[in-house]
Protein backbone atom coordinates (compact mmCIF):
# COMPACT_ATOMS: atom_id res chain seq x y z
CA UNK A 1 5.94 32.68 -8.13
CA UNK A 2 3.71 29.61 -8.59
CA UNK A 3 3.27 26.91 -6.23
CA UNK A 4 2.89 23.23 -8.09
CA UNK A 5 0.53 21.16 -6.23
CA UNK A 6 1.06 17.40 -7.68
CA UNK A 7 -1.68 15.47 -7.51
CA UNK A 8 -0.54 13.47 -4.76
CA UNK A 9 0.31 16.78 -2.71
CA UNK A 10 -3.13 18.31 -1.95
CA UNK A 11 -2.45 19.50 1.46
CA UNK A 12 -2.85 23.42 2.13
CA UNK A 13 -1.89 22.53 6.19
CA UNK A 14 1.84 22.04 5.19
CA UNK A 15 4.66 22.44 2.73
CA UNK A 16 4.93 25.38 0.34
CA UNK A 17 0.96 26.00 -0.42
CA UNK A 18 0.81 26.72 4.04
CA UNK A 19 2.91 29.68 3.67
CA UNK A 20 1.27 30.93 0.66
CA UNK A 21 -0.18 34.48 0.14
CA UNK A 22 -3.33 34.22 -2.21
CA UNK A 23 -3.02 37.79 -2.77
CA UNK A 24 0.24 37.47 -4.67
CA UNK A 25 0.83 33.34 -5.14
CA UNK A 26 -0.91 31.36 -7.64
CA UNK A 27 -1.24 27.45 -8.19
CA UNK A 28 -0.68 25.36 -11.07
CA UNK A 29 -2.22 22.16 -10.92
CA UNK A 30 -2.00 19.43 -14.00
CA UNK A 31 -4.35 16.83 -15.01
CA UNK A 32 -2.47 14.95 -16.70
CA UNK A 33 -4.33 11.46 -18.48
CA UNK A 34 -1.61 10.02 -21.07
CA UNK A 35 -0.82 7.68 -17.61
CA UNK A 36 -4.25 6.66 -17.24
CA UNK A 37 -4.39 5.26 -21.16
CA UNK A 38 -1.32 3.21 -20.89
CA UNK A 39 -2.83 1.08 -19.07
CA UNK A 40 -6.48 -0.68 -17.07
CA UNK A 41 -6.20 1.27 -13.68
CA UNK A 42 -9.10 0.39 -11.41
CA UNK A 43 -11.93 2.73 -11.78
CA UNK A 44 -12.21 3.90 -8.09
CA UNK A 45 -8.34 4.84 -8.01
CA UNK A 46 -8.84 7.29 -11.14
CA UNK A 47 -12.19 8.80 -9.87
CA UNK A 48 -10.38 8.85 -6.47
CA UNK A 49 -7.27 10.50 -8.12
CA UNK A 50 -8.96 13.31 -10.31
CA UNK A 51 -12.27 13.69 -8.07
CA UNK A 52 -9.98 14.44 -5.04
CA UNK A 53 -7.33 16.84 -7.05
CA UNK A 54 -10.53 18.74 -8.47
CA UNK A 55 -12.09 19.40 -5.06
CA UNK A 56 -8.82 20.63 -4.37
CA UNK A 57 -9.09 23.01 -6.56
CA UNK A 58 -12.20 24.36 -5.67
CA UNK A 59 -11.37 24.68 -2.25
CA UNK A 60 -8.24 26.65 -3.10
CA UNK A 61 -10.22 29.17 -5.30
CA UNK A 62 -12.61 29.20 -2.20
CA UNK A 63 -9.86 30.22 -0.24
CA UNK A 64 -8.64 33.08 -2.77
CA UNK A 65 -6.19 30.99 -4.91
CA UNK A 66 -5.48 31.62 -8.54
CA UNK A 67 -5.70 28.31 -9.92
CA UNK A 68 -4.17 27.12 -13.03
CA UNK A 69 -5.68 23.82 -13.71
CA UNK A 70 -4.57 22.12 -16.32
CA UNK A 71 -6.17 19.33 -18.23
CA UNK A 72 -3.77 18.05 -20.66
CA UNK A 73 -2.23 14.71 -21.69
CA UNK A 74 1.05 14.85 -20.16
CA UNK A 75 2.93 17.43 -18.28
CA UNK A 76 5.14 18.65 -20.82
CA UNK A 77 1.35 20.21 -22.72
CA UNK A 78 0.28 21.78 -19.67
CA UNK A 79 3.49 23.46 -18.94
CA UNK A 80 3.50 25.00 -22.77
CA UNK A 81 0.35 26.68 -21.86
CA UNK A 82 1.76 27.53 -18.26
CA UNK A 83 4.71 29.11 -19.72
CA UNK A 84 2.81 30.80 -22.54
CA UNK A 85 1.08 32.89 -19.75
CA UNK A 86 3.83 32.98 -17.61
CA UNK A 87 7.24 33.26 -18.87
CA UNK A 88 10.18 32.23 -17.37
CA UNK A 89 7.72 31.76 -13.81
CA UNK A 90 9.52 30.05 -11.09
CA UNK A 91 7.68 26.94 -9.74
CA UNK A 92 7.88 25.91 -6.33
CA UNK A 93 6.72 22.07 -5.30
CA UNK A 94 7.62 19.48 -2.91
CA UNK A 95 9.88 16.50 -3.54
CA UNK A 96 7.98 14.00 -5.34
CA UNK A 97 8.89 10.46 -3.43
CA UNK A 98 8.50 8.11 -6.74
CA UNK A 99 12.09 7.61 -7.96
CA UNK A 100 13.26 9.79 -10.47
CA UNK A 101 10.14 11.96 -10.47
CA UNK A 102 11.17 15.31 -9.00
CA UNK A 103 14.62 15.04 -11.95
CA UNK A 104 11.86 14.77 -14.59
CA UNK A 105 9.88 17.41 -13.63
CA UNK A 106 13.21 19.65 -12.89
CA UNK A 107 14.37 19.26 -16.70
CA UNK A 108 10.74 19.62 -17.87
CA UNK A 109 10.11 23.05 -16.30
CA UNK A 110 14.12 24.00 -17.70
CA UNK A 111 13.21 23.00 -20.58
CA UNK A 112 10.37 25.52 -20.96
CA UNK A 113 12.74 28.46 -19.71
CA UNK A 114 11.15 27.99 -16.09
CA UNK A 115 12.95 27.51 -12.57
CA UNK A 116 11.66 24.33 -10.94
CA UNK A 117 12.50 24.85 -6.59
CA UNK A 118 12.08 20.99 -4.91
CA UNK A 119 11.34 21.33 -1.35
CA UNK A 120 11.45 19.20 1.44
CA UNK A 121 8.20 16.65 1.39
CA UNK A 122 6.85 17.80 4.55
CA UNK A 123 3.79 15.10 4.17
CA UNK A 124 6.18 12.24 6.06
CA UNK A 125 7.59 12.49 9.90
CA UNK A 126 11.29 11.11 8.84
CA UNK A 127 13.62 13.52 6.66
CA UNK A 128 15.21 12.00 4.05
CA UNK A 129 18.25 13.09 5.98
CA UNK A 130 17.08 12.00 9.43
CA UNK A 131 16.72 8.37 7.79
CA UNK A 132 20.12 8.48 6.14
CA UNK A 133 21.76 9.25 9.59
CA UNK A 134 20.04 6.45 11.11
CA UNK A 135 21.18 4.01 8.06
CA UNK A 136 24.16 5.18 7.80
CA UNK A 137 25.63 6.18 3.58
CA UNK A 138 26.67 2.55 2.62
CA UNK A 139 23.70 0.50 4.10
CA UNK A 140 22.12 -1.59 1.00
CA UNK A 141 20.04 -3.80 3.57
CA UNK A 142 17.14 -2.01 6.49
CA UNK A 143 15.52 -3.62 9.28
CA UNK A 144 12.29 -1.97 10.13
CA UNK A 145 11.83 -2.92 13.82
CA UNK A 146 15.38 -1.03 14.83
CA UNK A 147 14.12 1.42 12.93
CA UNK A 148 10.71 1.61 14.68
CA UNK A 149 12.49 1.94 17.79
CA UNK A 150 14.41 5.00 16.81
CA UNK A 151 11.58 6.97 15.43
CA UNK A 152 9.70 6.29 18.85
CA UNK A 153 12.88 7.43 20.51
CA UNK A 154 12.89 10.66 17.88
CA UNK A 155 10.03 11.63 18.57
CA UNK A 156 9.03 10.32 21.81
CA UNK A 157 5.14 8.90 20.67
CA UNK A 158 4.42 6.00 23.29
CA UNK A 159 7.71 6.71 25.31
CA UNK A 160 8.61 6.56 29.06
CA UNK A 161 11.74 8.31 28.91
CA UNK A 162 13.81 6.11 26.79
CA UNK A 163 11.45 3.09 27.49
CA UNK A 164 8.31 2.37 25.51
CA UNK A 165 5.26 2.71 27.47
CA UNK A 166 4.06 -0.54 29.00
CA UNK A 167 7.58 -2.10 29.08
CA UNK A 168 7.47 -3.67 25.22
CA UNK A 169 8.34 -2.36 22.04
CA UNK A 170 5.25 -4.39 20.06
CA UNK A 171 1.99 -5.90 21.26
CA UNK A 172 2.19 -8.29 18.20
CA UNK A 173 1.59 -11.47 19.91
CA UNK A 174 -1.87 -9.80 21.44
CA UNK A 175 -2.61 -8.58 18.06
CA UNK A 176 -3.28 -11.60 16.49
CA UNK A 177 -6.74 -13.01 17.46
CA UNK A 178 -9.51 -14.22 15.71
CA UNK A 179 -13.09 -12.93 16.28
CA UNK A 180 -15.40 -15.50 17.65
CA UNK A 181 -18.69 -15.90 14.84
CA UNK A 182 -20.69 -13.52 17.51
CA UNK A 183 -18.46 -10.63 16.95
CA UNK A 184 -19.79 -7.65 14.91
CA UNK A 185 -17.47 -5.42 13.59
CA UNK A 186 -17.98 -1.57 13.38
CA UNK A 187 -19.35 0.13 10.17
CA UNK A 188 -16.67 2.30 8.38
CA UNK A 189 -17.42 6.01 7.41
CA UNK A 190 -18.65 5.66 4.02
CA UNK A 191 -19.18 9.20 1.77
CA UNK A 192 -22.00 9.25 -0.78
CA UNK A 193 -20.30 11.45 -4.03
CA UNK A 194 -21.36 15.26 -4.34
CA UNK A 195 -21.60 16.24 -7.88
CA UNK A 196 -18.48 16.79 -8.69
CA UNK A 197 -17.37 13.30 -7.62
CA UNK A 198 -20.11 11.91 -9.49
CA UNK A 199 -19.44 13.38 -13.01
CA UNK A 200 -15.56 12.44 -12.31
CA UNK A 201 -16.75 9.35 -11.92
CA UNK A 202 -18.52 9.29 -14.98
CA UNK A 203 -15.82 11.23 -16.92
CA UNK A 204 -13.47 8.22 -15.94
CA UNK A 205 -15.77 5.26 -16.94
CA UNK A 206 -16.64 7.35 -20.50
CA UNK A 207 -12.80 8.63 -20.98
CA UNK A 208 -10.69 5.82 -20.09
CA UNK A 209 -10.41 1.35 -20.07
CA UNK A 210 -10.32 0.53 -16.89
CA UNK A 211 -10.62 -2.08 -14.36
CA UNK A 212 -12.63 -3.39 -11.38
CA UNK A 213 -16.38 -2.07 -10.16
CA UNK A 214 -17.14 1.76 -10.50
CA UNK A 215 -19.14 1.81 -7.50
CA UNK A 216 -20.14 2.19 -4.71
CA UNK A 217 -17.51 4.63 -4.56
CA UNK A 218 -17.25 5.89 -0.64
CA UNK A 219 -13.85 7.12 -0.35
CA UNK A 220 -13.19 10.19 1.17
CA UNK A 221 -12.35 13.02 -1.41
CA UNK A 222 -12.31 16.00 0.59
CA UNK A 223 -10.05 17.22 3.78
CA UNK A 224 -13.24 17.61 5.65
CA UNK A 225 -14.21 13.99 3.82
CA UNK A 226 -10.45 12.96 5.71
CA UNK A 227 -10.65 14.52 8.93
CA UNK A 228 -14.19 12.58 9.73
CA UNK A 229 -13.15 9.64 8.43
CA UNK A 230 -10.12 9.66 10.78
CA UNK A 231 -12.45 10.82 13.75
CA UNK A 232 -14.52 7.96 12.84
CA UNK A 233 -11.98 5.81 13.28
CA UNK A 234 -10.38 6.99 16.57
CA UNK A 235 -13.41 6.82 18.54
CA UNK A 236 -15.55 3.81 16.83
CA UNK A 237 -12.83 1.37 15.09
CA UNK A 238 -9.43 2.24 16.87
CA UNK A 239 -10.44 0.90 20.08
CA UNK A 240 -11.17 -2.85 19.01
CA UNK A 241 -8.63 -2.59 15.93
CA UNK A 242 -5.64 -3.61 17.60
CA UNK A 243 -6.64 -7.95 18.45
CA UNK A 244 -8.08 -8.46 14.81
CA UNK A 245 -5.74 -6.45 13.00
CA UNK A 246 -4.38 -9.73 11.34
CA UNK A 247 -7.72 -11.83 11.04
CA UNK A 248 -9.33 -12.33 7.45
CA UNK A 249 -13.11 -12.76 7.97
CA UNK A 250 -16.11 -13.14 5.12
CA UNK A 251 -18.50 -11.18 6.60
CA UNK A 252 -16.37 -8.00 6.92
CA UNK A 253 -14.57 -6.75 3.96
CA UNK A 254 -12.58 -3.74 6.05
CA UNK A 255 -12.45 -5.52 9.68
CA UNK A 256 -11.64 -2.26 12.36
CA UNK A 257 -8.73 -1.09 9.69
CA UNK A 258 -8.55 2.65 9.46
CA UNK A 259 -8.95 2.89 5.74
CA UNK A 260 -7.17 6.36 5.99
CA UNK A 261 -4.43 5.35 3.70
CA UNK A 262 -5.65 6.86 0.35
CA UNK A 263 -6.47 10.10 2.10
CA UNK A 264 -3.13 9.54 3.84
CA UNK A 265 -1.13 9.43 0.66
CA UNK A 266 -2.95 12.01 -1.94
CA UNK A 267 -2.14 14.81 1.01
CA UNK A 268 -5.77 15.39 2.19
CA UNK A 269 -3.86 14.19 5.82
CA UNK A 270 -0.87 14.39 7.59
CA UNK A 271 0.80 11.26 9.67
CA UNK A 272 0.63 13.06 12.59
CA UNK A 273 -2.95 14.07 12.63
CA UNK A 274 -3.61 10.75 12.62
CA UNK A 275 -1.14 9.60 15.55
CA UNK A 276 -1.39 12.86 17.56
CA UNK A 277 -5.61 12.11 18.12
CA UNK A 278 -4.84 8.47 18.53
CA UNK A 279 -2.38 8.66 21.43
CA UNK A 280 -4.65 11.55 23.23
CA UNK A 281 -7.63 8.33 23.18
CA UNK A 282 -4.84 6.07 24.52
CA UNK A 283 -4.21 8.63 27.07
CA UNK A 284 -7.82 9.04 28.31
CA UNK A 285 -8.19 5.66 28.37
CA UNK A 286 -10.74 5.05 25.65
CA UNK A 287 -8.50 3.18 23.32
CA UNK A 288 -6.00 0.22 24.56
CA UNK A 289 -2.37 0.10 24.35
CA UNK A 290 -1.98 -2.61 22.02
CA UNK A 291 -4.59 -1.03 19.20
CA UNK A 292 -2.75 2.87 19.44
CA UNK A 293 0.77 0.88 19.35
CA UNK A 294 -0.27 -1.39 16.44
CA UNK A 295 -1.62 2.04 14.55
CA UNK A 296 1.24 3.39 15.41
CA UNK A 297 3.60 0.99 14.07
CA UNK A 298 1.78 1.42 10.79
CA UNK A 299 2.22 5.23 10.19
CA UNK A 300 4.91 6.08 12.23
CA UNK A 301 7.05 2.62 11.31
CA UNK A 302 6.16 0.68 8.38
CA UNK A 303 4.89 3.88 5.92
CA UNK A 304 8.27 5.93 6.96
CA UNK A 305 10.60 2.95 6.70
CA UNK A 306 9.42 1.83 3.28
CA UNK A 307 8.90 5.07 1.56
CA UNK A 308 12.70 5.37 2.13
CA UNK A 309 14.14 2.37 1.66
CA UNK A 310 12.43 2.24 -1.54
CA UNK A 311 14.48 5.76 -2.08
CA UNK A 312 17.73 4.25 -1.01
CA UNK A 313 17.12 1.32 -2.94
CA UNK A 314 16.01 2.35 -6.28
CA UNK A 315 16.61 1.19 -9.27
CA UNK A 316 17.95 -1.45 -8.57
CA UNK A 317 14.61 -2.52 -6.23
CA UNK A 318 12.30 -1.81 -8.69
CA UNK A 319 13.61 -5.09 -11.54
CA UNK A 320 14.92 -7.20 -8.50
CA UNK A 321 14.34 -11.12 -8.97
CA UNK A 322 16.45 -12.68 -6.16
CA UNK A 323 14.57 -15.53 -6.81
CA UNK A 324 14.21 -15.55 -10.65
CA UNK A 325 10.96 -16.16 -11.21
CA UNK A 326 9.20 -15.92 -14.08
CA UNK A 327 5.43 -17.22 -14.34
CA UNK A 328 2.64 -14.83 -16.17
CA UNK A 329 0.81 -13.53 -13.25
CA UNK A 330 -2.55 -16.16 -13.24
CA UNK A 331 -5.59 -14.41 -14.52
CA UNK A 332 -7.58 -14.82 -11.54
CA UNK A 333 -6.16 -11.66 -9.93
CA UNK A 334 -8.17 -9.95 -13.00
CA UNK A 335 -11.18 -11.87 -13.00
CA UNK A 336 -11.65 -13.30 -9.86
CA UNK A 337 -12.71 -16.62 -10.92
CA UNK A 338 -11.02 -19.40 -8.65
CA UNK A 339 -12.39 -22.40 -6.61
CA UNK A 340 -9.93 -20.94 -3.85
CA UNK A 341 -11.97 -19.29 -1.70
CA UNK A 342 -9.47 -16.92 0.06
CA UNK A 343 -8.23 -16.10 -3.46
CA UNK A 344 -11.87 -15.40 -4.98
CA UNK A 345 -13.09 -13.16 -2.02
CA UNK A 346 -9.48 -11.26 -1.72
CA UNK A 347 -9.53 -10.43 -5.53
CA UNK A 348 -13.39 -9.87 -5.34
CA UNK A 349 -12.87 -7.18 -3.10
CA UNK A 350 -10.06 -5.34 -4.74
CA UNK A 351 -12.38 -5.61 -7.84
CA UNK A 352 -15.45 -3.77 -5.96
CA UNK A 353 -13.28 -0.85 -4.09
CA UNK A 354 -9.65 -1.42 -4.95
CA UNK A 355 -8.98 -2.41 -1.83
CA UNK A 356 -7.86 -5.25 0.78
CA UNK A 357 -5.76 -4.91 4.15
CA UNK A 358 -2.34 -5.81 4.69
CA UNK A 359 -3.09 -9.74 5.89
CA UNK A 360 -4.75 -10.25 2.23
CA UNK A 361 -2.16 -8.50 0.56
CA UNK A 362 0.94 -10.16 2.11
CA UNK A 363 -0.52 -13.83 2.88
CA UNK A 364 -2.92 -14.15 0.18
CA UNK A 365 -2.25 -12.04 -2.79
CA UNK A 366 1.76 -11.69 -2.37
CA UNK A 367 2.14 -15.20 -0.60
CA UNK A 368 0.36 -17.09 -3.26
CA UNK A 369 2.67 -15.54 -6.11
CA UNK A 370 5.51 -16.07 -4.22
CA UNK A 371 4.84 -20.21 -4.35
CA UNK A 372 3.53 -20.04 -7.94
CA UNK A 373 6.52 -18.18 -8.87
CA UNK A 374 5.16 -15.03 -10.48
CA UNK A 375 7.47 -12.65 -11.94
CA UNK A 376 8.22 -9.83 -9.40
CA UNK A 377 7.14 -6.79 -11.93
CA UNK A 378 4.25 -8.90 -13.11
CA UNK A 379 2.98 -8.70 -9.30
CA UNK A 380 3.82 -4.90 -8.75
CA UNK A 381 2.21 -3.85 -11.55
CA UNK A 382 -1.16 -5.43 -10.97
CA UNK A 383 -0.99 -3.81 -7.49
CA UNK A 384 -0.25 -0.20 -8.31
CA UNK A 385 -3.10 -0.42 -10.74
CA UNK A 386 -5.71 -2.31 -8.57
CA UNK A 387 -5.16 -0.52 -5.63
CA UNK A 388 -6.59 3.18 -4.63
CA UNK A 389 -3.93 3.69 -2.01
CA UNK A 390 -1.07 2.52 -4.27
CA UNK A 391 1.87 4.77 -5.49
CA UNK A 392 5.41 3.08 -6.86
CA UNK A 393 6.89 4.34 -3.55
CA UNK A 394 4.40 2.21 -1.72
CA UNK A 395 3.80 -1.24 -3.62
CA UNK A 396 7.58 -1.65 -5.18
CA UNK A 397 8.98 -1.89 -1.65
CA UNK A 398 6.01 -3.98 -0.13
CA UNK A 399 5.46 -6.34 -3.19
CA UNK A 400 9.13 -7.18 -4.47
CA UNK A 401 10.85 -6.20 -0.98
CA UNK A 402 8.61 -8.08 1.37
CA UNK A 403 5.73 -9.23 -0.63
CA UNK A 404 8.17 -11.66 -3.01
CA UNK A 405 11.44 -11.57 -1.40
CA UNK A 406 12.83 -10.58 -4.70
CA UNK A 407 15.29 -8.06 -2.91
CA UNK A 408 16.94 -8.27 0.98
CA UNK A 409 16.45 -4.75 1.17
CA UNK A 410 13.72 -5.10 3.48
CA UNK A 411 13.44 -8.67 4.64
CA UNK A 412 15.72 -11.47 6.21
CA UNK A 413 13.23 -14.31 4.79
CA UNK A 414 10.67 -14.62 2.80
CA UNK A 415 6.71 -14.47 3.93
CA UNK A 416 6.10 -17.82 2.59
CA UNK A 417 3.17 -19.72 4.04
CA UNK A 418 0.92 -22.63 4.07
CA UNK A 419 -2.48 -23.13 4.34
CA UNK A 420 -2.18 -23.56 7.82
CA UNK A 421 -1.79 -19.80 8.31
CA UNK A 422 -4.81 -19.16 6.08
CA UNK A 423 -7.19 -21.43 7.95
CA UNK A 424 -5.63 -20.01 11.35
CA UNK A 425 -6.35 -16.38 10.46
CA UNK A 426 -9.23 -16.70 8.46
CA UNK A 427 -12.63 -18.70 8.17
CA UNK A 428 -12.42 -18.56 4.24
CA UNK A 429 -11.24 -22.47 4.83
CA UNK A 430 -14.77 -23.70 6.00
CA UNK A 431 -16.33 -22.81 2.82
CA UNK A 432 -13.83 -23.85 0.48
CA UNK A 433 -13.46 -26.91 -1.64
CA UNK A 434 -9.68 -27.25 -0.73
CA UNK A 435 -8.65 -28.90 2.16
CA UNK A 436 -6.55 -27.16 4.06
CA UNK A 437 -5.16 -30.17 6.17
CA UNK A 438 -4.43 -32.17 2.89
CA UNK A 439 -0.78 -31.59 1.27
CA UNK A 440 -1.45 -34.44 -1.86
CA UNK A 441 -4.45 -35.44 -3.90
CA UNK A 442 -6.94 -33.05 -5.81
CA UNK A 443 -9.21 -31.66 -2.88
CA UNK A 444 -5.73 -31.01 -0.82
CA UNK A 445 -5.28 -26.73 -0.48
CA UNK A 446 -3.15 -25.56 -3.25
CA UNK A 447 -1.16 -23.57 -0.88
CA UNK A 448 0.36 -26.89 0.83
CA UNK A 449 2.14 -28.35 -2.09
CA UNK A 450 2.87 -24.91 -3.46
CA UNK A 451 4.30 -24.10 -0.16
CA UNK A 452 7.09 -26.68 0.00
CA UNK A 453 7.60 -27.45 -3.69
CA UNK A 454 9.16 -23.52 -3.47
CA UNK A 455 11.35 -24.37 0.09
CA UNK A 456 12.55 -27.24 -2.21
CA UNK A 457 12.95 -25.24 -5.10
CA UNK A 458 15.11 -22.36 -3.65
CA UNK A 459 16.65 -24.82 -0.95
CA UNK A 460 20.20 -23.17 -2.33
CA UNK A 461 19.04 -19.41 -2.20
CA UNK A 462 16.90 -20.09 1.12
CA UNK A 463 17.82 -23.28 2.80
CA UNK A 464 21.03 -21.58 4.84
CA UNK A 465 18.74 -19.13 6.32
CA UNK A 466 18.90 -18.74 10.05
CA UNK A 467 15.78 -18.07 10.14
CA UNK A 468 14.01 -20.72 7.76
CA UNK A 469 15.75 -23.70 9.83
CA UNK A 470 12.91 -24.88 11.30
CA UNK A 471 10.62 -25.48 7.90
CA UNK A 472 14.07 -26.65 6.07
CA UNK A 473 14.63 -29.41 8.72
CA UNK A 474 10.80 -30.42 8.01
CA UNK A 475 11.29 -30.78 4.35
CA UNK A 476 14.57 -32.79 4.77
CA UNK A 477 12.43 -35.08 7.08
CA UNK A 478 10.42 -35.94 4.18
CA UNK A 479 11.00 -38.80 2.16
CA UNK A 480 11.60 -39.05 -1.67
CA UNK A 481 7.90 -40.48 -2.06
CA UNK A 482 6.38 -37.47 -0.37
CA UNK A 483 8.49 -35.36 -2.23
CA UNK A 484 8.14 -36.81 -5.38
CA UNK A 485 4.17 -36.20 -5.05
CA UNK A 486 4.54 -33.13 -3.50
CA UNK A 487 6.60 -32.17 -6.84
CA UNK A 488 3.81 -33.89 -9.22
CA UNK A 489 1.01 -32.44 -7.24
CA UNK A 490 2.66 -28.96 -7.43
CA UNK A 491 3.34 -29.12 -11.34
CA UNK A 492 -0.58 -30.32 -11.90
CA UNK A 493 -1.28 -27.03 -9.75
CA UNK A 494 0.44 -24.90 -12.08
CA UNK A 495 -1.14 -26.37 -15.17
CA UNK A 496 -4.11 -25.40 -13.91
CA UNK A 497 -3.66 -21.68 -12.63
CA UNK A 498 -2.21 -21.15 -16.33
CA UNK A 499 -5.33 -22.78 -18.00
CA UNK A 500 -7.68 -20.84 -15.73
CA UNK A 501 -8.92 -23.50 -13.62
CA UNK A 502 -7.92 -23.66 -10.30
């Protein structure tokens, strides 16, 4: 019997490798690299990738493994050699959660004369069945706060009974301040690469044409790497992460966020070693209610809920265009270059580490594509190559779902905003060109015309929404001259973002 860690599966605390015997199991492991030459991945999510599955490998041969590591093209090589050595071996693995994965692999190892058994992905806290019971079989539409509620009823994290602890559900309204300029935000656990992270890194920037800034790369490769990042955390961020959780700020590219989410989703950690610690700080009265609850709606809430709706919703999520656009996606999210300052410091720091928090993501990244009008797979495709922590599971939900409101699946309205949000939750407005109060004219924020040119644009799709009211009744107290140069300074906007020079 051979136990198939996937690269996204390197956990040896749970699922099939926990209950392994080294005396009598091996491991198969592929490296697979066709994926990597289809297309520009950002450096630091390869070197992250193969650095992290190669360390994993060592440590299981530390631990008395047989490893078979292959380093191949595709899959289908590596299991000709597997099955050359091993015929007719029965593989054992956990579910893959991209769509259609787990099928592929299952007629791949059949194909070879093999037995492919898909277990239950014990790296989440909801069940695939658990989630359909909640949902219900013929749901085509979730709502993530009902079902935040239920998994704090399940499994009883932050409850009173059947009451959340401190009487509220959310602390969302205290978890949206801005730091005053004094402020200094914590330092976040950084790891210099060992050797074998180092030549990966190499390997990656030699082997393959990639994307974004090599280094510094700091990410955490390791479980030990993991577990001290997520200690570091708990005691030095977690406390003070809660209020600024939102805020965008130039002087700190990572704010108090955990940064655990690459670790998080390659295996090294499992959700509840991260909630477990968190609520035990709560508890002892070192960390305050609204921070663990706002950490906890991440992992337990938001990283459950849209790993399966994107299973419930697939295929159909995945070339959703509710609102038919169809614009190139603007070449500043490759090379940065923008007057726009949010824009140019967002994309600047995806370029250096491949990452940005959830704020830039949604409001900047997601929220300025959504006005432009960028095609939905244009947008989801520059995401799950720019970012370390991405995976389809993760960005097709959170980009086309919510990000673009291209599908219902996972939102009642889209997360459409003006500059006025941007200058409220950031101070990337002071140093910017743009003004942020001006709608019209050529220093007026790009965001403001955008903004309402797309309510006006999708007033039949959107305008009947209960919840968009409010901003509809605002545009129809407009009058034609406003909207006419709205319109005209909108169209100039796009001109420019195609030409490069906005």
């Amino acid at each position: 019997m051979t136990i198939w860690a996937l690269g996204d599966q390197l956990a040896l605390e749970y699922g099939p490798l926990a209950e392994a015997d080294p005396n009598h199991d091996r491991v198969l492991m592929v490296e697979a690299t066709e994926f990597a030459r289809r297309h520009r991945y950002h450096s630091q999510k390869l070197t992250l990738v193969f650095a992290a599955m190669r360390q994993f490998r060592d440590r299981l041969r530390r631990e008395g493994f047989e490893v078979d590591y292959r380093q191949t093209a595709t899959f289908e090589n590596a299991l000709d050699s597997h099955f050359a050595s091993h015929p007719g071996d029965r593989l054992i693995c956990m579910e893959p959660p991209s769509h259609g994965a787990g099928d592929r692999l299952q007629r791949l190892v059949e194909s070879h004369g093999g037995t492919l058994e898909r277990r239950h992905h014990e790296g989440f806290l909801c069940s695939r069945a658990a989630f359909d019971e909640w949902a219900g079989p013929d749901a085509d539409s979730f709502r993530h706060e009902s079902f935040y509620r239920w998994m704090r009823r399940k499994t009883g994290y932050l409850m009173d009974g059947d009451e959340p602890v401190g009487g509220e559900w959310n602390f969302d309204e205290d978890n949206r301040a801005f730091p005053r300029p004094e402020y200094a935000f914590s330092d976040p656990r950084r790891f210099q690469p060992d050797d074998l992270t180092q030549a990966t890194l190499e390997w990656v920037e030699s082997t393959f044409e990639t994307w974004g800034e090599p280094e510094p790369f700091e990410w955490p490769v390791t479980r030990a790497q993991a577990l001290d990042a997520r200690d570091h955390f708990i005691s030095k961020r977690l406390p003070r992460f809660g209020p600024y959780q939102d805020a965008m700020v130039e002087r700190s590219w990572a704010g108090e966020h955990a940064l655990l989410s690459p670790a998080l989703n390659l295996g090294l950690l499992h959700p509840r070693e991260l909630i477990d610690p968190a609520i035990e700080a709560y508890e002892k009265g070192g960390v305050p209610l609204e921070s663990v609850e706002g950490f906890l709606r991440q992992v337990l809430g938001w990283r459950e809920f849209v790993r399966h709706v994107y299973r419930r919703a697939m295929p159909e999520l995945a070339t959703a265009n509710a609102l038919e656009a169809n614009r190139e996606l603007p070449s500043f999210y490759w090379d940065g270059e923008t007057k726009m300052n949010c824009l140019e410091t967002a994309v600047g720091r995806v370029r250096k580490r491949g990452y940005g928090h959830h704020i830039e993501r949604l409001m900047l990244l997601s929220n300025f594509a959504l006005l432009y009008g960028v095609e939905p797979q244009a947008l989801n495709r520059w995401f799950h190559l720019a970012y370390v922590d991405a995976y389809h599971w993760v960005t097709t939900p959170n980009v086309i779902g919510m990000g673009l409101f291209a599908s219902d699946a996972l939102s009642t309205k889209p997360y459409a905003a003006s500059a006025n949000y941007v200058d409220r939750m950031s101070d990337y407005c002071a140093d910017c060109p743009y003004d942020p109060d001006q709608t019209v004219g050529e220093q007026a924020c790009p965001f403001n015309a955008l903004y309402w040119d797309f309510l006006e644009r999708n007033e039949d799709r959107l305008g009947d929404n209960h919840r968009m009211g409010l901003v509809y009744h605002h545009l129809q107290n407009k009058d034609e001259t406003e909207r006419t140069a709205i319109h005209e300074r909108a169209e100039r906007i796009r001109n420019r973002t195609r030409q490069g020079s906005i």
